[in-house]
PDB file of N, CA and C in Angstrom:
ATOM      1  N   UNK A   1       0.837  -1.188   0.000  1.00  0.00           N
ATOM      2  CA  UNK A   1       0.000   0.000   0.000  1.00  0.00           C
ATOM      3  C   UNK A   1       0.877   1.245   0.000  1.00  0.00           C
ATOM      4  N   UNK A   2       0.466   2.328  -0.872  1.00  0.00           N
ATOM      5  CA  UNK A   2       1.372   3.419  -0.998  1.00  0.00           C
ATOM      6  C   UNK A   2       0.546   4.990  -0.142  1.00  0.00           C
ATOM      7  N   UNK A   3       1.480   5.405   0.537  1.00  0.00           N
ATOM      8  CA  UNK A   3       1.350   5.951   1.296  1.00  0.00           C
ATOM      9  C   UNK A   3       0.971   7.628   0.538  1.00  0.00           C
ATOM     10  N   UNK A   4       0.231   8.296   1.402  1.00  0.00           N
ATOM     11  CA  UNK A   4      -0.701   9.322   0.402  1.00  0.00           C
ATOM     12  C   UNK A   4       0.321  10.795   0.854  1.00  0.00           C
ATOM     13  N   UNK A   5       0.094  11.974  -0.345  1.00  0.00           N
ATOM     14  CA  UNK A   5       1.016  12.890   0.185  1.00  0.00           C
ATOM     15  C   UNK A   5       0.735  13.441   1.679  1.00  0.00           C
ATOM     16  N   UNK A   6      -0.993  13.341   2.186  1.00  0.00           N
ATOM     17  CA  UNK A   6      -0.747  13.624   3.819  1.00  0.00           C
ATOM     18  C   UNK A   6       0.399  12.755   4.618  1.00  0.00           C
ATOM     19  N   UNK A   7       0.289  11.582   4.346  1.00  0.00           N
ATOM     20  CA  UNK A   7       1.011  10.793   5.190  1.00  0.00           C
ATOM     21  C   UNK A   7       2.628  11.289   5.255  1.00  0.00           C
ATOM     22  N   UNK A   8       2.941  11.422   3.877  1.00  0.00           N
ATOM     23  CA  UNK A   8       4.238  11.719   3.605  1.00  0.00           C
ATOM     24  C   UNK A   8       4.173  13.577   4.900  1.00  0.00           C
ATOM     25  N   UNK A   9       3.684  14.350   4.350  1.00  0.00           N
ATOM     26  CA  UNK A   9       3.828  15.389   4.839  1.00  0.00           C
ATOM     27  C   UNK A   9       3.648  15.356   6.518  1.00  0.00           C
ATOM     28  N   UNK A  10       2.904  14.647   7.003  1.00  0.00           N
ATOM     29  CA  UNK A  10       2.845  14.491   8.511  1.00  0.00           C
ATOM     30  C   UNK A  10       4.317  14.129   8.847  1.00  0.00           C
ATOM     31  N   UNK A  11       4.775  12.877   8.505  1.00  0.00           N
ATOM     32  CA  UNK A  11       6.075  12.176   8.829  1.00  0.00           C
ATOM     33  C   UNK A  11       6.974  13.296   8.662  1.00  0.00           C
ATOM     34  N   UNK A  12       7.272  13.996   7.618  1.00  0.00           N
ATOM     35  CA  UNK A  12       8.242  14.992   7.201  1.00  0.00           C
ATOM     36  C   UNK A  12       8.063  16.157   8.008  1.00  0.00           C
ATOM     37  N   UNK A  13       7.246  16.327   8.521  1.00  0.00           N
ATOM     38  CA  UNK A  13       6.892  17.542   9.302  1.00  0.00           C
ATOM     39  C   UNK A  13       7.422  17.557  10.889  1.00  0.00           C
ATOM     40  N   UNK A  14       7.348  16.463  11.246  1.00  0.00           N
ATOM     41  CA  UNK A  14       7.971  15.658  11.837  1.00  0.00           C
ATOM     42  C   UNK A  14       9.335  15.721  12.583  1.00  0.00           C
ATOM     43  N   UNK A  15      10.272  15.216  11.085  1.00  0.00           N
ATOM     44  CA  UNK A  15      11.611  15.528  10.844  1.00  0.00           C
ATOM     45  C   UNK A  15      11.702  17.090  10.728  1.00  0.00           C
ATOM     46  N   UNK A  16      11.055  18.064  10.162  1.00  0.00           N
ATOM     47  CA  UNK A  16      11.428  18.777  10.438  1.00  0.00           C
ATOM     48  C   UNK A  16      11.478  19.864  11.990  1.00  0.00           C
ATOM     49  N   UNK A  17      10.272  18.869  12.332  1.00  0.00           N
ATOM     50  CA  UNK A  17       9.734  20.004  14.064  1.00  0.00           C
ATOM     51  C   UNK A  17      11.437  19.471  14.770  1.00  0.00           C
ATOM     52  N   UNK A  18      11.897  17.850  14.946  1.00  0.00           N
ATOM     53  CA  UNK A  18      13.032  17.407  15.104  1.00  0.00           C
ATOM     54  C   UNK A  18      14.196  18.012  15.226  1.00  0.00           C
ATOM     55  N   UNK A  19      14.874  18.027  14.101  1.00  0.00           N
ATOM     56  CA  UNK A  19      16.070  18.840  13.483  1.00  0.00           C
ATOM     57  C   UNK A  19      15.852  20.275  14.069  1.00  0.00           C
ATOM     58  N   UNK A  20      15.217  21.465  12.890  1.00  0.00           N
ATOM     59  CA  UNK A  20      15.009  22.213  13.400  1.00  0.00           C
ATOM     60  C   UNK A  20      14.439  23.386  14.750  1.00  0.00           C
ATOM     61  N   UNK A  21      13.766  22.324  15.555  1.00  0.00           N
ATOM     62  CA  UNK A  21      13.133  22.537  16.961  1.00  0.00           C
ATOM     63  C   UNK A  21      12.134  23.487  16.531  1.00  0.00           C
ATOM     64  N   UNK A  22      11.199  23.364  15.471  1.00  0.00           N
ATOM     65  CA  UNK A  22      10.447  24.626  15.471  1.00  0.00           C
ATOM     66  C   UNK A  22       8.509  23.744  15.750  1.00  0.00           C
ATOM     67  N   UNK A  23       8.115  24.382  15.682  1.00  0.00           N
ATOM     68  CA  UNK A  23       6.861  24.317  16.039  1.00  0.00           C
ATOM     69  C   UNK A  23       5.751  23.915  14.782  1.00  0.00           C
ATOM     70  N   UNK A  24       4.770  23.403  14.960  1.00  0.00           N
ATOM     71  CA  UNK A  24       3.834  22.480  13.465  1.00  0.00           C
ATOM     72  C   UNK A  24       3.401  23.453  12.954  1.00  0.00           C
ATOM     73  N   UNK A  25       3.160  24.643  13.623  1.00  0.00           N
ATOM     74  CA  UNK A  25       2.500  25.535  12.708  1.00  0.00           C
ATOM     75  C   UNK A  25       3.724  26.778  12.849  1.00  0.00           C
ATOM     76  N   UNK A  26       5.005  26.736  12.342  1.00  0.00           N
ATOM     77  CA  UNK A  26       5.658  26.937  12.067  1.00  0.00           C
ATOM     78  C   UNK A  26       5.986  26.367  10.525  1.00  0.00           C
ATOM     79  N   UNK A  27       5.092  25.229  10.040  1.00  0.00           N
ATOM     80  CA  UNK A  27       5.608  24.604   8.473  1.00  0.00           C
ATOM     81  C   UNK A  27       4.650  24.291   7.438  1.00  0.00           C
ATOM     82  N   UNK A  28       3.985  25.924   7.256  1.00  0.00           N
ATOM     83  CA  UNK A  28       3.129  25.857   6.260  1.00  0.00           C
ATOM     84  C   UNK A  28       3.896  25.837   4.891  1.00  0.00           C
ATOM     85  N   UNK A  29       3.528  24.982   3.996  1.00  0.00           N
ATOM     86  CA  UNK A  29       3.954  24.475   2.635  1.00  0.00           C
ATOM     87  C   UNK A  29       4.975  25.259   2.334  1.00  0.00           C
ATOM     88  N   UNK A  30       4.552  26.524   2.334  1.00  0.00           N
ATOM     89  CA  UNK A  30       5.493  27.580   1.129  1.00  0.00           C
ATOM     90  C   UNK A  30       6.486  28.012   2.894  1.00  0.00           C
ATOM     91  N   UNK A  31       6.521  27.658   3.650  1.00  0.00           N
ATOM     92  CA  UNK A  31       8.165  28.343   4.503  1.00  0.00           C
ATOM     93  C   UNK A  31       9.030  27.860   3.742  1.00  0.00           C
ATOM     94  N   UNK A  32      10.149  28.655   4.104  1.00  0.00           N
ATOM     95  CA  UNK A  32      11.610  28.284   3.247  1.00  0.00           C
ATOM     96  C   UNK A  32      12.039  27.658   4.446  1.00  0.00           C
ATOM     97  N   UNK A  33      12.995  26.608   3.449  1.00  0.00           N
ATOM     98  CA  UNK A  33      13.559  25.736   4.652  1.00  0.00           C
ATOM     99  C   UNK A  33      14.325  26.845   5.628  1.00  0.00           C
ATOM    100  N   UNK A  34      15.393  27.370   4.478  1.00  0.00           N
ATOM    101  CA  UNK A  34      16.536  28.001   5.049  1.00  0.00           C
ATOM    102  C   UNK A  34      16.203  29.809   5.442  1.00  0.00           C
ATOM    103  N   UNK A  35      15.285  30.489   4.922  1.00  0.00           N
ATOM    104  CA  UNK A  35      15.180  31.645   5.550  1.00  0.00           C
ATOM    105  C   UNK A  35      13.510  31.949   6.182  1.00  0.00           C
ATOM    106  N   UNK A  36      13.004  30.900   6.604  1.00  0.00           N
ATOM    107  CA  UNK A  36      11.946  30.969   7.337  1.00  0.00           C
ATOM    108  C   UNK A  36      12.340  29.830   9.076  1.00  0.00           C
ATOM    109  N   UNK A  37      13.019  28.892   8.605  1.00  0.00           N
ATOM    110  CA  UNK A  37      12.864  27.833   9.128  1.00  0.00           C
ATOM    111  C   UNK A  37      14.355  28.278  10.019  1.00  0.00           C
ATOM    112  N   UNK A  38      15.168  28.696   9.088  1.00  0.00           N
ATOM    113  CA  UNK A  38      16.813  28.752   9.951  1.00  0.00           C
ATOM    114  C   UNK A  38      17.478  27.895   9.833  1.00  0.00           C
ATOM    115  N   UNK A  39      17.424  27.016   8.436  1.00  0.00           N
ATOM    116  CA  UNK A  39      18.121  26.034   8.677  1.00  0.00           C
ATOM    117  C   UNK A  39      19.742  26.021   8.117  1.00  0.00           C
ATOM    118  N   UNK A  40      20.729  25.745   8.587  1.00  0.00           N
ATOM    119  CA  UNK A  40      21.863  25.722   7.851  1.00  0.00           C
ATOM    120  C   UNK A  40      22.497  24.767   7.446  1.00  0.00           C
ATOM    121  N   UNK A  41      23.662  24.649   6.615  1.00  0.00           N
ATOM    122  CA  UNK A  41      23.973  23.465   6.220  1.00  0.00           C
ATOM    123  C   UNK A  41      24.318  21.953   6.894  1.00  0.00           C
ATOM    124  N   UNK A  42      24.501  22.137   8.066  1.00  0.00           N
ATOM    125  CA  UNK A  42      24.634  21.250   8.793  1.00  0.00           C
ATOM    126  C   UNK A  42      22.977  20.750   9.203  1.00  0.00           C
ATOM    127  N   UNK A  43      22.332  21.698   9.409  1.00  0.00           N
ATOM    128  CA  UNK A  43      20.373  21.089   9.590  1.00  0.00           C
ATOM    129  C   UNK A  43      20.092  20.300   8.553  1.00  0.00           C
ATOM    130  N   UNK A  44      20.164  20.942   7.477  1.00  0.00           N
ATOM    131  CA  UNK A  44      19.730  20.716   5.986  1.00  0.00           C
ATOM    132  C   UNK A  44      20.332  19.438   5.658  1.00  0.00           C
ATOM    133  N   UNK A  45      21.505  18.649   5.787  1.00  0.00           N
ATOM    134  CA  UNK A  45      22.872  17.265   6.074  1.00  0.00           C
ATOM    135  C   UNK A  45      21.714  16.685   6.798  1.00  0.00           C
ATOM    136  N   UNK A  46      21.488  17.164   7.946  1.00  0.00           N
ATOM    137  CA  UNK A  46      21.147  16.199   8.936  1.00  0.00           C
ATOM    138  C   UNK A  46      19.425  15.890   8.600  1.00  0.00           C
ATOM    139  N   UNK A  47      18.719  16.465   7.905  1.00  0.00           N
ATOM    140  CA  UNK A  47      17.391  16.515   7.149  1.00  0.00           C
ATOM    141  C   UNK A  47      17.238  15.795   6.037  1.00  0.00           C
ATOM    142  N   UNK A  48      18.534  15.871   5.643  1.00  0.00           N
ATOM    143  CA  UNK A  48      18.137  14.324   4.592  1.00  0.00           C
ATOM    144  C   UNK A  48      18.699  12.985   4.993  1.00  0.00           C
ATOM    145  N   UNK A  49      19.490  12.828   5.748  1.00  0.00           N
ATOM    146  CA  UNK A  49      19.433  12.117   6.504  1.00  0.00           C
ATOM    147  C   UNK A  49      18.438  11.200   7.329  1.00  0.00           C
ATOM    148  N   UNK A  50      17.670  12.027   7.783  1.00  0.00           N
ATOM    149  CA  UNK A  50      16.418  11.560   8.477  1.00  0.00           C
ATOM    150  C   UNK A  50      15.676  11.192   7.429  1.00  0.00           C
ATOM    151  N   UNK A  51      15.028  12.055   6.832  1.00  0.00           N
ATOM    152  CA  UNK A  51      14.588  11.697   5.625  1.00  0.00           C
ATOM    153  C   UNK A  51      14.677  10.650   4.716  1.00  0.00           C
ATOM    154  N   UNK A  52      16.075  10.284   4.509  1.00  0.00           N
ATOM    155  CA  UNK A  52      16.275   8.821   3.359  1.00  0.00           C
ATOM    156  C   UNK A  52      16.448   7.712   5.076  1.00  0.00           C
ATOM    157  N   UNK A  53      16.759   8.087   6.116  1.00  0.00           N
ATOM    158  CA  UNK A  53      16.113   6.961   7.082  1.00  0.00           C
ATOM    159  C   UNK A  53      14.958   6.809   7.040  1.00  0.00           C
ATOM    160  N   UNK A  54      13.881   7.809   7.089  1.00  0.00           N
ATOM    161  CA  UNK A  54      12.291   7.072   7.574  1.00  0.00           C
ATOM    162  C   UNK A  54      11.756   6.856   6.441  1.00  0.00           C
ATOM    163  N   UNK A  55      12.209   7.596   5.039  1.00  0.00           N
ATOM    164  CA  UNK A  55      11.381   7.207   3.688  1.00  0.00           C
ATOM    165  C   UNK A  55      12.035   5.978   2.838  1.00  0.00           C
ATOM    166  N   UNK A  56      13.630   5.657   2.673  1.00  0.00           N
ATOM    167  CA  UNK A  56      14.228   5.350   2.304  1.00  0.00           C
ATOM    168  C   UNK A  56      14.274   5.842   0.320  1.00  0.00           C
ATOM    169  N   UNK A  57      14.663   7.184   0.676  1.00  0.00           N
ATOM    170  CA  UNK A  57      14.819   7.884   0.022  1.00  0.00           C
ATOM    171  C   UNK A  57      15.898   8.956  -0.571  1.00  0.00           C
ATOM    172  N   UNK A  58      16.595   8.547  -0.866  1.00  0.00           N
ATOM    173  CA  UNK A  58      17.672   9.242  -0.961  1.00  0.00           C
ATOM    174  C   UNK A  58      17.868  10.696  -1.357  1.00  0.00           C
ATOM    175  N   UNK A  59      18.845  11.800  -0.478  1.00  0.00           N
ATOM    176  CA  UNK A  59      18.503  12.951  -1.378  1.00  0.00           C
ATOM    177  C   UNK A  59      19.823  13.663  -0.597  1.00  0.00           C
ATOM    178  N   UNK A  60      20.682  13.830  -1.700  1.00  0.00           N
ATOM    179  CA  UNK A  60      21.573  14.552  -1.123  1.00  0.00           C
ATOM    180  C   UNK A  60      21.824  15.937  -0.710  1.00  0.00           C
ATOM    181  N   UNK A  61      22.821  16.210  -0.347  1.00  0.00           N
ATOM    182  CA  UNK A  61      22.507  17.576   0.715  1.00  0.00           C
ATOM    183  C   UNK A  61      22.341  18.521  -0.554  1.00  0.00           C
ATOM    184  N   UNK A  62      23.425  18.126  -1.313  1.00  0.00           N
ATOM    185  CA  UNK A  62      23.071  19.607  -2.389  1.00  0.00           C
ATOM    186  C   UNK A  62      21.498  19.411  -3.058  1.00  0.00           C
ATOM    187  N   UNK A  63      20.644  18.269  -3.069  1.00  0.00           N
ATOM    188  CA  UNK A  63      19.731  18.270  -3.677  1.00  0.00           C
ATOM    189  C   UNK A  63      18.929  18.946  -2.644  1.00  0.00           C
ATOM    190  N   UNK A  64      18.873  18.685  -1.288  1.00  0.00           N
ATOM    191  CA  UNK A  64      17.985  18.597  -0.451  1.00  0.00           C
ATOM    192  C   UNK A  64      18.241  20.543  -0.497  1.00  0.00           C
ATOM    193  N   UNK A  65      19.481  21.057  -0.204  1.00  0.00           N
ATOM    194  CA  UNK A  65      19.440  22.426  -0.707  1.00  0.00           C
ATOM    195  C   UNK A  65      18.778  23.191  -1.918  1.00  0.00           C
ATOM    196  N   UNK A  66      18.738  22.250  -2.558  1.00  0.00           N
ATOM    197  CA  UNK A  66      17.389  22.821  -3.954  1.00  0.00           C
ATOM    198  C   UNK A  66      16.121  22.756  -3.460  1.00  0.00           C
ATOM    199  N   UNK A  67      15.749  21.607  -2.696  1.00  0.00           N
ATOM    200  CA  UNK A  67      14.041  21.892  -2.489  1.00  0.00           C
ATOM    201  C   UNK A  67      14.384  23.198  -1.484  1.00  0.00           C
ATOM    202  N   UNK A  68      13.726  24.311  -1.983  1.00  0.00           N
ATOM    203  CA  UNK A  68      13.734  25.220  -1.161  1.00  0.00           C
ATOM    204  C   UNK A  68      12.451  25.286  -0.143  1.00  0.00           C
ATOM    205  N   UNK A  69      11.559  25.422  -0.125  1.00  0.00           N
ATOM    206  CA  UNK A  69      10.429  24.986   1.313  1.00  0.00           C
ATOM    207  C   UNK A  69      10.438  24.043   1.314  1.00  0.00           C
ATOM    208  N   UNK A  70       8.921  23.777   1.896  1.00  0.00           N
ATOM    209  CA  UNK A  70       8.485  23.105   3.287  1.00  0.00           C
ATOM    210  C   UNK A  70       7.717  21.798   2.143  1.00  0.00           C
ATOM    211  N   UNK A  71       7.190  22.420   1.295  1.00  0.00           N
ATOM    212  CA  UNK A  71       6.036  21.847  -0.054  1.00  0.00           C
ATOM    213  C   UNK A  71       6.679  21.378  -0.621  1.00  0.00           C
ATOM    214  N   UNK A  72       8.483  21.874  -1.016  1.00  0.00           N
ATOM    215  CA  UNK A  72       8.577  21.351  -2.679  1.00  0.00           C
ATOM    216  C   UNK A  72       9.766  20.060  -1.717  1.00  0.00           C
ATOM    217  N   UNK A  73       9.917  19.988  -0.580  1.00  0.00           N
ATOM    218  CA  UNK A  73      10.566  18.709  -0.088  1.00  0.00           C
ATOM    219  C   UNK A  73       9.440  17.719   0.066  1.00  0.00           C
ATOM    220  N   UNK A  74       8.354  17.948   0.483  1.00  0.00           N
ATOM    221  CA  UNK A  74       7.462  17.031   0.697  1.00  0.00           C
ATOM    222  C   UNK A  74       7.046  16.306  -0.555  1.00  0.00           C
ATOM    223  N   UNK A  75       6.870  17.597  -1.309  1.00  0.00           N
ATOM    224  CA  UNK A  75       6.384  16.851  -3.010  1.00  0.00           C
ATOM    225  C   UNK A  75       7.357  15.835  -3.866  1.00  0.00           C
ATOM    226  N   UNK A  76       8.874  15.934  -3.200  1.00  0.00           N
ATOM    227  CA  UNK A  76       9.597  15.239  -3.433  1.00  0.00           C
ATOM    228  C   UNK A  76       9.552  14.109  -3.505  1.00  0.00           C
ATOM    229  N   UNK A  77       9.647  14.183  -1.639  1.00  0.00           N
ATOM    230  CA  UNK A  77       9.226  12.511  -1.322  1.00  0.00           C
ATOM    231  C   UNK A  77       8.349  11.872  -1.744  1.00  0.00           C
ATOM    232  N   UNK A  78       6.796  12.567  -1.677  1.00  0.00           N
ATOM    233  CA  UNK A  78       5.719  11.896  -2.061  1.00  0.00           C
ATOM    234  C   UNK A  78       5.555  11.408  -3.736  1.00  0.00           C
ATOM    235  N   UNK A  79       6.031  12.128  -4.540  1.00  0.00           N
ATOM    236  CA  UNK A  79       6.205  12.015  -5.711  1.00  0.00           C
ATOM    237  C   UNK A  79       7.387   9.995  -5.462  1.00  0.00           C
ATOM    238  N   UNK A  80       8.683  10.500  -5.125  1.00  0.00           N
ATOM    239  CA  UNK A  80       9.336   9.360  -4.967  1.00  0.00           C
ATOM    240  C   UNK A  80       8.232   7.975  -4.557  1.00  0.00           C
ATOM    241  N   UNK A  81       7.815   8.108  -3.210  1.00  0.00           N
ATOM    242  CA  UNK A  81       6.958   6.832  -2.792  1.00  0.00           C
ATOM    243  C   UNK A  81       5.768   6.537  -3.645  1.00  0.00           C
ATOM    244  N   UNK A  82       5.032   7.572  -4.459  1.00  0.00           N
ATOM    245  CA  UNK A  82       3.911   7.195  -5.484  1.00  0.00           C
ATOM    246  C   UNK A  82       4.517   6.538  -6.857  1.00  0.00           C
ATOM    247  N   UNK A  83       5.899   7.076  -6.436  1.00  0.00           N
ATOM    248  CA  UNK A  83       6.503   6.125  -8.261  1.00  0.00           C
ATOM    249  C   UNK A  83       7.255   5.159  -8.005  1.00  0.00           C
ATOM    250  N   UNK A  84       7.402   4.723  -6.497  1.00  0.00           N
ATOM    251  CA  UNK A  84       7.949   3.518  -5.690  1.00  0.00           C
ATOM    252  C   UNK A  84       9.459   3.380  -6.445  1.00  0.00           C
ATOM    253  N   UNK A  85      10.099   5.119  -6.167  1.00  0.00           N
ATOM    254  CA  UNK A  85      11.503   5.348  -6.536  1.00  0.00           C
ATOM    255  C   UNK A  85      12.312   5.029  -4.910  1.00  0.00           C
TER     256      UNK A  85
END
């Protein structure tokens, strides 16, 4: 069974309250990771990290530095687990 983009976005939201220590309604779709959220390169390392742990999904730091918010990382993943990449 493939898991739906809520699911994905709960879990990821998650990882990000985690890492970053920020709050759920702190991560509406469009925040930027890095100038809403605060994240720096060492957060952002440690965010995909978590990430290819709980999704098994791989995404490296420089990629994970391209999804710039909160939406276009989630759409990532979820896109990945709907094409069972």
């Amino acid at each position: 069974m493939k898991i739906t983009r809520t699911d994905v976005a709960t879990r990821m939201k998650m990882i990000f309250i985690e890492v970053l220590d920020v709050k759920a309604t702190d991560l509406p779709d469009d925040a930027s990771i890095v100038d809403d959220l605060g994240a720096d390169a060492l957060k952002i390392s440690q965010l995909s990290m978590m990430i290819e742990e709980e999704f098994g999904v791989f995404i490296t730091t420089e990629l994970m530095g391209q999804l710039v918010t909160v939406g276009d990382a989630i759409e990532f993943v979820a896109a990945r687990e709907r094409d069972g990449i």
